[in-house]
PDB file of N, CA and C in Angstrom:
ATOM      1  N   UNK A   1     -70.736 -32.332 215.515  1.00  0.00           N
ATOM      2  CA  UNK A   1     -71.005 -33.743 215.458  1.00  0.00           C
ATOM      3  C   UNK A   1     -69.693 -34.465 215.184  1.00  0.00           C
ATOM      4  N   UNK A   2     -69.716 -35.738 215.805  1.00  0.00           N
ATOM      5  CA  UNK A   2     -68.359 -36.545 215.947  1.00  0.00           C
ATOM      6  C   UNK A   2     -68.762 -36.996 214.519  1.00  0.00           C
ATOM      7  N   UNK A   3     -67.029 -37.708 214.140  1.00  0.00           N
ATOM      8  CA  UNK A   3     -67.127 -38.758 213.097  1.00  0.00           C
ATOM      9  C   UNK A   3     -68.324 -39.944 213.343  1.00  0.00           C
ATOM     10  N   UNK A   4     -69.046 -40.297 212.844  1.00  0.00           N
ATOM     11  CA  UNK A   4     -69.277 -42.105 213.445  1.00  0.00           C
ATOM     12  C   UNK A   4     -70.731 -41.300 213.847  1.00  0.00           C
ATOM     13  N   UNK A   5     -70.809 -40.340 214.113  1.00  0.00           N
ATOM     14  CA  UNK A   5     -72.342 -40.059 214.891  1.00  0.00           C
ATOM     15  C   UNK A   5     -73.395 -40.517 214.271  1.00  0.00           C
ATOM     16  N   UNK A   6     -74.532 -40.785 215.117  1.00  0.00           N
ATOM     17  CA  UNK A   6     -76.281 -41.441 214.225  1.00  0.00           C
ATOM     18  C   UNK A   6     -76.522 -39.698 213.517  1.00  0.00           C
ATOM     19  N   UNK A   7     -77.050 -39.361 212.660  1.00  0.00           N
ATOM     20  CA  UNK A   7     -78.136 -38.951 212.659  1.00  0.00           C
ATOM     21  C   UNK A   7     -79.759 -38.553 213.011  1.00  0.00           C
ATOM     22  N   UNK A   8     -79.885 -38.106 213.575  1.00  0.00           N
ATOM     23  CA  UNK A   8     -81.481 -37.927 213.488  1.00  0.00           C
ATOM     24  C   UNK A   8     -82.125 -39.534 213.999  1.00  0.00           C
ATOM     25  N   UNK A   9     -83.321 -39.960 213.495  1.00  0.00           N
ATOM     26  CA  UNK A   9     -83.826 -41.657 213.535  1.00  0.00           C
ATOM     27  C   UNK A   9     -82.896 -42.455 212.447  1.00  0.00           C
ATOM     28  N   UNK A  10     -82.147 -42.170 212.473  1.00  0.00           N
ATOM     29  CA  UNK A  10     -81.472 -43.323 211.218  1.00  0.00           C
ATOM     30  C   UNK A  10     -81.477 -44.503 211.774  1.00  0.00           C
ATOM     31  N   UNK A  11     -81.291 -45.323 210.585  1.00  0.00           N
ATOM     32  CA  UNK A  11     -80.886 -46.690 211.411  1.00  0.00           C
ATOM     33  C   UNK A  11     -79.366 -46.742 211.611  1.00  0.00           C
ATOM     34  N   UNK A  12     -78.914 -47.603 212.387  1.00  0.00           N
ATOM     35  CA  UNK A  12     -77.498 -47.666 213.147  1.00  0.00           C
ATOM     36  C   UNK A  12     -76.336 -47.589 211.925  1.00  0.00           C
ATOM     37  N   UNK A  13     -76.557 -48.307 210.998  1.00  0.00           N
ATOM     38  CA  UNK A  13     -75.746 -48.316 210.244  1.00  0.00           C
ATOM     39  C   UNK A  13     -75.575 -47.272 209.086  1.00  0.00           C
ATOM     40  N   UNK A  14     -76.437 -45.975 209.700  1.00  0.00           N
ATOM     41  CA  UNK A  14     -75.991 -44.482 208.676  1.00  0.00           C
ATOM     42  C   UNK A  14     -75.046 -43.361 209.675  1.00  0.00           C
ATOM     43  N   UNK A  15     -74.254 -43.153 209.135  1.00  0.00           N
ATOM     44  CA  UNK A  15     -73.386 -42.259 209.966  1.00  0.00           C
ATOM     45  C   UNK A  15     -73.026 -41.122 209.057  1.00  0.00           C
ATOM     46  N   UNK A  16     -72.754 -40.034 209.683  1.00  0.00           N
ATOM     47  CA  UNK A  16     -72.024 -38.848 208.712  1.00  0.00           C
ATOM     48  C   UNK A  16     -70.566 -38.742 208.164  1.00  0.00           C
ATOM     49  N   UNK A  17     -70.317 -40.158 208.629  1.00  0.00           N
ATOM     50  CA  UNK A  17     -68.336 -39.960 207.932  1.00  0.00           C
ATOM     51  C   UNK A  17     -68.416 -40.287 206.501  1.00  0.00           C
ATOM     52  N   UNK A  18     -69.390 -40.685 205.898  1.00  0.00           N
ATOM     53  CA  UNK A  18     -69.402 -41.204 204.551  1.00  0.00           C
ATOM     54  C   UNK A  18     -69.128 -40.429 203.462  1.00  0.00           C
ATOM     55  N   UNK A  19     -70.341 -39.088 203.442  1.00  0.00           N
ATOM     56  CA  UNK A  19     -70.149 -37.969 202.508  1.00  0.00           C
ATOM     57  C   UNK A  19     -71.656 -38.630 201.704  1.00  0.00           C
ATOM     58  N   UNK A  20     -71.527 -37.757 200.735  1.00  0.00           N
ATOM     59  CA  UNK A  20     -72.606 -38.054 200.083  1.00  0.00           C
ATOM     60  C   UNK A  20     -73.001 -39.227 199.332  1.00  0.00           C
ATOM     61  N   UNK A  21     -73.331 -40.551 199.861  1.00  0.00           N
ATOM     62  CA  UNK A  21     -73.792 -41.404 199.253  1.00  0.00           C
ATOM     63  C   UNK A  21     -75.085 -42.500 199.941  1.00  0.00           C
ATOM     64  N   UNK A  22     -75.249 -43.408 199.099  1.00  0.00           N
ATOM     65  CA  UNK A  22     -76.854 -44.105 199.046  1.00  0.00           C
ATOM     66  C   UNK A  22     -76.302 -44.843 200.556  1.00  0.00           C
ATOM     67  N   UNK A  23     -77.468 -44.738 200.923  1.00  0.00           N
ATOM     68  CA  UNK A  23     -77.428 -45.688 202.404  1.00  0.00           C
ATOM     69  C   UNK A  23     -79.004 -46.578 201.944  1.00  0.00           C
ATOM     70  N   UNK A  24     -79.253 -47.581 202.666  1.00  0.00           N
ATOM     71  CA  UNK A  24     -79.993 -48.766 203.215  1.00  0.00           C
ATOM     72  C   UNK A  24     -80.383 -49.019 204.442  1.00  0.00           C
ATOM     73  N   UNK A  25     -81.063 -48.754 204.890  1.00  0.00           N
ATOM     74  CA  UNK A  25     -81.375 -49.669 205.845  1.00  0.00           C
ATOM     75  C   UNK A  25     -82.906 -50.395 206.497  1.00  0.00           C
ATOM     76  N   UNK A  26     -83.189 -50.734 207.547  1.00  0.00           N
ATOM     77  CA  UNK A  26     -84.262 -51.846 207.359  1.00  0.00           C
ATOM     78  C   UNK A  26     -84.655 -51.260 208.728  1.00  0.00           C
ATOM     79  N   UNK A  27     -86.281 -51.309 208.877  1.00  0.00           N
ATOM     80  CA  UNK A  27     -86.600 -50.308 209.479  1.00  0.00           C
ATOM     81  C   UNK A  27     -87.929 -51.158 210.207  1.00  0.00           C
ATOM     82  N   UNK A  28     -88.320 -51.184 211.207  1.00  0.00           N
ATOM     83  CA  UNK A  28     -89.613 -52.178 212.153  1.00  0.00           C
ATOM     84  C   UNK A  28     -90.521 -50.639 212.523  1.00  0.00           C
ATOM     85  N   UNK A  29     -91.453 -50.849 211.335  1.00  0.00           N
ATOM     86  CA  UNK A  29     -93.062 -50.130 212.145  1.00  0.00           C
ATOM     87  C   UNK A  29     -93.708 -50.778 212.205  1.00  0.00           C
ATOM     88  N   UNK A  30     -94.546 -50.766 213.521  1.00  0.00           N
ATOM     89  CA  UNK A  30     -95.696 -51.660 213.449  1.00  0.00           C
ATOM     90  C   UNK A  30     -95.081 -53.191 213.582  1.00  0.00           C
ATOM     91  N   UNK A  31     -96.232 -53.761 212.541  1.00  0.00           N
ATOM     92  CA  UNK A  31     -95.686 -55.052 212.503  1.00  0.00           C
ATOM     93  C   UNK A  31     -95.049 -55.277 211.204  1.00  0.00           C
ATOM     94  N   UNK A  32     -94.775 -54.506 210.552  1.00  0.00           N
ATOM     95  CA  UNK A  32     -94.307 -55.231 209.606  1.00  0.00           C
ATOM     96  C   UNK A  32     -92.782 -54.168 209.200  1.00  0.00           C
ATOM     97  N   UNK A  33     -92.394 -54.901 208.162  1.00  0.00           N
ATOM     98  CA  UNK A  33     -90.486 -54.343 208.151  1.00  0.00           C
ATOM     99  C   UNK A  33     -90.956 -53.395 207.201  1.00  0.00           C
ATOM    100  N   UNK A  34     -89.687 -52.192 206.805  1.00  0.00           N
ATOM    101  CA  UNK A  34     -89.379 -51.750 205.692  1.00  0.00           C
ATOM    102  C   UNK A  34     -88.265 -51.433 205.341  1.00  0.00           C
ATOM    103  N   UNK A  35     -87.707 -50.893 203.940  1.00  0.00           N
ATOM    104  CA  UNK A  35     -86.222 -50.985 203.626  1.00  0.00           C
ATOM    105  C   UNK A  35     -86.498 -49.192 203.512  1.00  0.00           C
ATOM    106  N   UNK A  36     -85.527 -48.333 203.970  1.00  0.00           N
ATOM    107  CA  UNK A  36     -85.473 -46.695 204.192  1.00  0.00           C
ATOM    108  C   UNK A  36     -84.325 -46.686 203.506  1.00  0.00           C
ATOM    109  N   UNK A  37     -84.679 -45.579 202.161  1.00  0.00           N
ATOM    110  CA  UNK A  37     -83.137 -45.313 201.759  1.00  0.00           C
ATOM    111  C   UNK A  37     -82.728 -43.853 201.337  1.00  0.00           C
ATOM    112  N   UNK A  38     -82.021 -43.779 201.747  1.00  0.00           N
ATOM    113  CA  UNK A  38     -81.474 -41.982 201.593  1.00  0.00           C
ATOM    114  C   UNK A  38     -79.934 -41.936 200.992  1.00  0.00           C
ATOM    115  N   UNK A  39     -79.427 -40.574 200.550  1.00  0.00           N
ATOM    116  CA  UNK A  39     -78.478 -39.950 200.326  1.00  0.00           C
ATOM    117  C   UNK A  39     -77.880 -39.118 201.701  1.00  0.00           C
ATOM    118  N   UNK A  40     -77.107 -39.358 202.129  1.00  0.00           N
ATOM    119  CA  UNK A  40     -76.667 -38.515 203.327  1.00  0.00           C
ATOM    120  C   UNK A  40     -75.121 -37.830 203.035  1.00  0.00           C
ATOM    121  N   UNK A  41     -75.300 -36.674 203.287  1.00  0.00           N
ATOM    122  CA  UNK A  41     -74.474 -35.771 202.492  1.00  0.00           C
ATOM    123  C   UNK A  41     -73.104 -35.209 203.816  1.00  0.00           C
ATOM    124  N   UNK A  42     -71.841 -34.605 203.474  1.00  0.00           N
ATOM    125  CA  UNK A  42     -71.213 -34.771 204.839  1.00  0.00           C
ATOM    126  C   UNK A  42     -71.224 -33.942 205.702  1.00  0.00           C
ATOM    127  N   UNK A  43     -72.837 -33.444 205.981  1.00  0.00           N
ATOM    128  CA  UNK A  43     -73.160 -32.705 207.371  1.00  0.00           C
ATOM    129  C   UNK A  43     -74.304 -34.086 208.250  1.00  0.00           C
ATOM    130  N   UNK A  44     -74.607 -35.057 207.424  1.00  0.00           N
ATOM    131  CA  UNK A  44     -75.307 -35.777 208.067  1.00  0.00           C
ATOM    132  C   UNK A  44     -77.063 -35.431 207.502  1.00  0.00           C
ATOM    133  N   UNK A  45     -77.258 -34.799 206.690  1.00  0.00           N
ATOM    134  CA  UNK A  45     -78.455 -34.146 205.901  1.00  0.00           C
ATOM    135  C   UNK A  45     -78.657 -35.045 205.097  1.00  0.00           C
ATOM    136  N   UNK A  46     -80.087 -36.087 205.393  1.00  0.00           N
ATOM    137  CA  UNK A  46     -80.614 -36.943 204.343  1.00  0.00           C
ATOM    138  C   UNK A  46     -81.441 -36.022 203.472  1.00  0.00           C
ATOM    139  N   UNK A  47     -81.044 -36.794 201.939  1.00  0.00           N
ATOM    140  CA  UNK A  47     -82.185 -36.304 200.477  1.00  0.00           C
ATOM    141  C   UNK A  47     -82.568 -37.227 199.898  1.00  0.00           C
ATOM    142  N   UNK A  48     -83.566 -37.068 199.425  1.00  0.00           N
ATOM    143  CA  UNK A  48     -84.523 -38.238 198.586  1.00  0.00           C
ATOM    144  C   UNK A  48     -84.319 -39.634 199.666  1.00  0.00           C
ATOM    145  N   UNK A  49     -85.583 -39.041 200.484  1.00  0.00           N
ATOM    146  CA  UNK A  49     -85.633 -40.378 201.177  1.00  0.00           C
ATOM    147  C   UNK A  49     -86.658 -41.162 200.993  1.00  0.00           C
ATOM    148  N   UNK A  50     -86.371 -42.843 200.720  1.00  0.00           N
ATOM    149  CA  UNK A  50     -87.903 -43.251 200.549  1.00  0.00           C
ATOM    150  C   UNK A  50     -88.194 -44.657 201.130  1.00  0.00           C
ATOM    151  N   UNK A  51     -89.190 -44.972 201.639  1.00  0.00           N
ATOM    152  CA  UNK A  51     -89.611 -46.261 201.946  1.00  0.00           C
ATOM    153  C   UNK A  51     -90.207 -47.070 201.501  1.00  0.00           C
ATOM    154  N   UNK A  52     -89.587 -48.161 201.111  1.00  0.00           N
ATOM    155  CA  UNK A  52     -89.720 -49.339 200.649  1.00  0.00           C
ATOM    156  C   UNK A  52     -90.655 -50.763 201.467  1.00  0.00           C
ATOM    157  N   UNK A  53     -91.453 -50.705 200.756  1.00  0.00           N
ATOM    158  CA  UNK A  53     -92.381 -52.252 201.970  1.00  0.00           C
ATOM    159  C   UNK A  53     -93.466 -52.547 201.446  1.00  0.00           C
ATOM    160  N   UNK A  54     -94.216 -52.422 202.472  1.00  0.00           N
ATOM    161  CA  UNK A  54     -93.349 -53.957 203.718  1.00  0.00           C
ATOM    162  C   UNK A  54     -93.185 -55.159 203.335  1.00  0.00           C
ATOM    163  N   UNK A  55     -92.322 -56.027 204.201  1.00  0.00           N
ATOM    164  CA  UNK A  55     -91.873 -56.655 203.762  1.00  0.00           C
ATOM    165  C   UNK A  55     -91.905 -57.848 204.768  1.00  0.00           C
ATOM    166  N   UNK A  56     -92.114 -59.146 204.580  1.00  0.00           N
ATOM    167  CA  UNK A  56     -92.964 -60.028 205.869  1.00  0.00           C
ATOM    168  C   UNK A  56     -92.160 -60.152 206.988  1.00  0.00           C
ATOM    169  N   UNK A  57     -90.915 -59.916 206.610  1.00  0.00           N
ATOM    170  CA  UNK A  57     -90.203 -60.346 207.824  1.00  0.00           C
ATOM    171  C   UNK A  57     -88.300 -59.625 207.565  1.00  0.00           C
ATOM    172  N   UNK A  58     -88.138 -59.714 208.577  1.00  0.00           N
ATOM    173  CA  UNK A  58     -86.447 -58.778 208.910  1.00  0.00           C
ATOM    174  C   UNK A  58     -85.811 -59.365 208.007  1.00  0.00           C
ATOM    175  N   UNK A  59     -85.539 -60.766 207.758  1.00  0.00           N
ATOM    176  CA  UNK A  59     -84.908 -61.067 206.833  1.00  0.00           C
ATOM    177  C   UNK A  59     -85.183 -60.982 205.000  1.00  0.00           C
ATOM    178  N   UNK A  60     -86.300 -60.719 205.097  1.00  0.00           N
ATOM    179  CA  UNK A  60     -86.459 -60.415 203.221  1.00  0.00           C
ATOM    180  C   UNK A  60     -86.431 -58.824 203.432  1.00  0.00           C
ATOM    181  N   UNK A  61     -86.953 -58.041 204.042  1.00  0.00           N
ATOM    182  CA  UNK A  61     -86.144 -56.572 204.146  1.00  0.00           C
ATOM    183  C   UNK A  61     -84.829 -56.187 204.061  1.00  0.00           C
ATOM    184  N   UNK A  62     -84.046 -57.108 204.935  1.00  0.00           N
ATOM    185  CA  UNK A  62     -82.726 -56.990 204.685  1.00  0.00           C
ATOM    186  C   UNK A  62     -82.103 -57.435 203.533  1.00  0.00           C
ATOM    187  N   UNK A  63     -82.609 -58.364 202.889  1.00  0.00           N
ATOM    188  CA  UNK A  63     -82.405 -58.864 201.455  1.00  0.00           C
ATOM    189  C   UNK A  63     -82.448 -57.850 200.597  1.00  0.00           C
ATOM    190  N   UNK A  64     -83.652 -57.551 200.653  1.00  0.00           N
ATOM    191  CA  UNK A  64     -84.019 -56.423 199.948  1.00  0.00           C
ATOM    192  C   UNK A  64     -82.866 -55.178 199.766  1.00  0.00           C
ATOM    193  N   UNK A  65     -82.452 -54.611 200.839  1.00  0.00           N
ATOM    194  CA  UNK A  65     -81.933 -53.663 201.224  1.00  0.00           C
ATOM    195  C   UNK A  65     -80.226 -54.203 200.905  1.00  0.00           C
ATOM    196  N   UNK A  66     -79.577 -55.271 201.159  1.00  0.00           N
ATOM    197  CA  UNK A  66     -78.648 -55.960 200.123  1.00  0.00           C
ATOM    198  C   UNK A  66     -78.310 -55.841 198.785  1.00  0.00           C
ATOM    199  N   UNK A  67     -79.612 -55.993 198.282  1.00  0.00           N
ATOM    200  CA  UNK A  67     -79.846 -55.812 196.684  1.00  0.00           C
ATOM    201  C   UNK A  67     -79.810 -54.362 196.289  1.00  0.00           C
ATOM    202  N   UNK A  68     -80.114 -53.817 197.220  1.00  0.00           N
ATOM    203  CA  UNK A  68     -80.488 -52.482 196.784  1.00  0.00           C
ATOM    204  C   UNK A  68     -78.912 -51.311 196.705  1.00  0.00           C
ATOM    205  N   UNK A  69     -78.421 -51.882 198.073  1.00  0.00           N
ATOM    206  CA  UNK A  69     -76.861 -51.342 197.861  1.00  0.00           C
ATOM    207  C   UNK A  69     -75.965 -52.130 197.249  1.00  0.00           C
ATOM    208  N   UNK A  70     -76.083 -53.312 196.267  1.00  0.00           N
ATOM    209  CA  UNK A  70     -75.578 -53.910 195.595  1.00  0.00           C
ATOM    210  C   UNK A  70     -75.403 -53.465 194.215  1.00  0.00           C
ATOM    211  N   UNK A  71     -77.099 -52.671 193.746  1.00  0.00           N
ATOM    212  CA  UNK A  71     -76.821 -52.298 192.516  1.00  0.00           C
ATOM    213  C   UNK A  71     -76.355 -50.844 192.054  1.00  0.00           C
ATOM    214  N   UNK A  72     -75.573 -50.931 191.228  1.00  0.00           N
ATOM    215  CA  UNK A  72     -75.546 -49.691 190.377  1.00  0.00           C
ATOM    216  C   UNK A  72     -76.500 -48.698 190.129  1.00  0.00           C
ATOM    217  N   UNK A  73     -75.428 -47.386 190.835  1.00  0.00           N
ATOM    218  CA  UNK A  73     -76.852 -46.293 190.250  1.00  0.00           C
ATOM    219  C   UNK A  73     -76.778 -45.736 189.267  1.00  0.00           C
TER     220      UNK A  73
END
């Protein structure tokens, strides 16, 4: 696997160059949003993944998901 590569279904903005840390991202099932968040480690191997929702609309998911890689773990 290249630097920069997706993973698996990730969302666009998880890649394997990072190494092991918290990712975010915002996720459309159905009709309604959710915020997906994992540890992705530097083979590209998500742990403790969990979903967060729903949430009414793309933009308070993404809020959400803002806040979420904003805070301290």
């Amino acid at each position: 696997m290249g630097e920069g590569d997706r993973v698996g279904i990730t969302p666009k903005s998880w890649t394997a160059e990072t190494g092991l840390a918290a990712h975010h991202g915002v996720l459309h099932l159905g009709k309604r949003w959710y915020v997906v968040s994992a540890e992705l480690d530097e083979n590209g191997h998500a742990e403790g993944v969990r979903l967060d929702g729903p949430y009414p609309d793309h933009d308070s998911a993404e809020a959400q998901a803002r806040r979420m890689k904003d805070k301290p773990a």
